[in-house]
Protein backbone atom coordinates (compact mmCIF):
# COMPACT_ATOMS: atom_id res chain seq x y z
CA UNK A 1 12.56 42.75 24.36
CA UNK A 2 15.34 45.24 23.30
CA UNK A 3 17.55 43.35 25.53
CA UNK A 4 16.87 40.06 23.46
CA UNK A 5 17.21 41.87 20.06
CA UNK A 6 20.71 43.54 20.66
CA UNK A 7 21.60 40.10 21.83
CA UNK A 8 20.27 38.14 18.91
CA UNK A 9 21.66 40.72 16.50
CA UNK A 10 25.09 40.48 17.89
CA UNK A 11 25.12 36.95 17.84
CA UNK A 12 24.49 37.03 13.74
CA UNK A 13 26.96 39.54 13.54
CA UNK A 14 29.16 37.05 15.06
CA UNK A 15 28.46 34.08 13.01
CA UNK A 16 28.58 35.85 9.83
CA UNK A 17 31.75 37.62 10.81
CA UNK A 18 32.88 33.54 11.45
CA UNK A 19 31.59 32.71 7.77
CA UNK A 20 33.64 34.91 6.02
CA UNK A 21 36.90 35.27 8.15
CA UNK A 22 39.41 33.67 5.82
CA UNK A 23 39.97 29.98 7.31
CA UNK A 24 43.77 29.29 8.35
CA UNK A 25 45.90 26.91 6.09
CA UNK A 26 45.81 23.60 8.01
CA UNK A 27 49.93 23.56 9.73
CA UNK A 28 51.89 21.23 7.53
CA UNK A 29 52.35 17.66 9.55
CA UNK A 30 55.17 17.33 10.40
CA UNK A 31 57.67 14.44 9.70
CA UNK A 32 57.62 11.37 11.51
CA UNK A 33 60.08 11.10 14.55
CA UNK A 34 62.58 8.63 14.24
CA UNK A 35 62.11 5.66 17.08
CA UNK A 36 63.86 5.91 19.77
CA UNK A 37 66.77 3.55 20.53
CA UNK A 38 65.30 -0.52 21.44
CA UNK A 39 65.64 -4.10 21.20
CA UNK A 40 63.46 -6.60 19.48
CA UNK A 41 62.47 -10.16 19.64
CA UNK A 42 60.36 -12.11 16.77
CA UNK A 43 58.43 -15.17 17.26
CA UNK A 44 60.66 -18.31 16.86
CA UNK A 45 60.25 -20.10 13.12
CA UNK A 46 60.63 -23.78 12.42
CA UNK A 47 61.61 -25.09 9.68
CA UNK A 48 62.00 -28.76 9.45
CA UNK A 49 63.78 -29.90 12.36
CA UNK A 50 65.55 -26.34 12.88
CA UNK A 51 64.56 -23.15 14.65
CA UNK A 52 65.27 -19.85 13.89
CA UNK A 53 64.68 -16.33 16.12
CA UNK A 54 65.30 -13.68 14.70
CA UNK A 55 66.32 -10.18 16.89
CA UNK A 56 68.54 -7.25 17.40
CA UNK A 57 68.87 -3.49 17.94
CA UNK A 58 67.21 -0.54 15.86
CA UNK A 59 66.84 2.92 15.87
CA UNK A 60 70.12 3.78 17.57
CA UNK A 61 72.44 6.48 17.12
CA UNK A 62 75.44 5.19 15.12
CA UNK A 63 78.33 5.87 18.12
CA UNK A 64 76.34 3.88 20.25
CA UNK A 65 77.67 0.27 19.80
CA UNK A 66 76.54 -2.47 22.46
CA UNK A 67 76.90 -6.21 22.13
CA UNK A 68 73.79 -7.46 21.37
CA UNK A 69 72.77 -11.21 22.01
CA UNK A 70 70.15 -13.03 20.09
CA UNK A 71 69.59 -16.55 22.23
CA UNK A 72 66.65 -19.20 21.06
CA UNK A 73 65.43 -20.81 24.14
CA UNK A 74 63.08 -23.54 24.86
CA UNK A 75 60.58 -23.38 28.18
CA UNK A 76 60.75 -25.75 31.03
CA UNK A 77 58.28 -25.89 33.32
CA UNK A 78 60.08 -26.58 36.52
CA UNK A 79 63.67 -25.64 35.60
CA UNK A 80 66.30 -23.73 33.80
CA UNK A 81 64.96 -22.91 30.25
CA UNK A 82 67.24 -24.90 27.55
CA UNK A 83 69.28 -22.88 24.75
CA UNK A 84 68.72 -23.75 21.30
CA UNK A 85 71.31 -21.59 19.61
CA UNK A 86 72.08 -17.91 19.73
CA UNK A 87 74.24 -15.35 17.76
CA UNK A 88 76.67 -11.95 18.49
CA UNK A 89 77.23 -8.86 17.44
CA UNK A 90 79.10 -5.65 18.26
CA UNK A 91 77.09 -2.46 16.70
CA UNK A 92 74.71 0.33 17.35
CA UNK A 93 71.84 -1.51 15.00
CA UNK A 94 71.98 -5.09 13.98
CA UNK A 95 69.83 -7.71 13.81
CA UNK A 96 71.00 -11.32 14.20
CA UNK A 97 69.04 -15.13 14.14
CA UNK A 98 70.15 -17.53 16.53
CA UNK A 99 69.82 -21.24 14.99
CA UNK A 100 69.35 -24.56 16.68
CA UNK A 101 67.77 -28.18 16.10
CA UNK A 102 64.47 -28.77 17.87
CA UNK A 103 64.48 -30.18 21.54
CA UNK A 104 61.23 -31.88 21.42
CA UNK A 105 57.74 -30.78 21.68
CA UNK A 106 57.32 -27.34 23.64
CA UNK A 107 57.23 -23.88 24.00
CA UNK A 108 60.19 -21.75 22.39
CA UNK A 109 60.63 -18.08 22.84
CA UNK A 110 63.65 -15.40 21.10
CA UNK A 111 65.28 -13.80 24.33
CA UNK A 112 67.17 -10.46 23.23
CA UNK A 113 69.84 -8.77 25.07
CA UNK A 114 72.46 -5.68 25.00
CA UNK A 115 75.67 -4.96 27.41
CA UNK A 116 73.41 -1.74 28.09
CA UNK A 117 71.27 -4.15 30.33
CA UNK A 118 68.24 -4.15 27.75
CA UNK A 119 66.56 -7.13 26.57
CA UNK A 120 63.09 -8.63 25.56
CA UNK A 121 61.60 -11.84 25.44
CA UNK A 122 59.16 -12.87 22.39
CA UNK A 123 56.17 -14.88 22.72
CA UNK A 124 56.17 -18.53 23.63
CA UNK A 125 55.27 -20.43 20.47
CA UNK A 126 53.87 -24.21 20.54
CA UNK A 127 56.81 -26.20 17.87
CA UNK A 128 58.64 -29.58 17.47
């Protein structure tokens, strides 16, 4: 029984010692971290009879120029995939739109490349 009542008692002391400790400021959050360094692809957009895809380089630090290739490609099944148009540019960040006419019915994609070996595709989209 004593055993019980020295616990119990120093377990009130304890939470009422909690309730009126003085509660840290919350830490101030801290600013967003700037993206690193990549390449990027959007879905290809038709408009009338031409396509557009629109891609490039962001986040990068300004000395860090690469050639960056924007390319608008249409799928084939069994084959070598069929360029639409593409554009070029020297810089750290750009972002470029490669134009073409459609090609017929399919599946086009943005391709995205730098002379750093990067690149990324976008998804296939159903045009034409």
């Amino acid at each position: 029984m004593i055993k019980r009542r020295i616990l119990t008692g120093t377990l009130a002391a304890v939470a009422m010692a909690g309730l009126t400790a003085p509660v840290a400021a919350a830490a101030p959050a801290s600013a967003p971290q700037p993206k690193a360094c990549e390449l990027y692809a959007n879905n290809v957009a038709q408009n009338g009879n031409e396509l557009s895809g629109t891609g490039g380089r962001r986040g990068c630090a300004p000395g860090d120029s690469q050639n960056v290739t924007v390319t608008v490609y249409k799928w084939v099944d069994l084959g070598p995939d069929e360029k639409v148009g593409s554009a070029t540019d020297s810089a750290a960040n750009t972002e470029l739109t490669g134009r073409g006419t459609c090609k017929g019915k399919g599946f086009y994609y943005t391709y995205t490349q730098d002379s750093a070996g990067g690149e990324i595709y976008s998804p296939r989209v159903e045009m034409c």
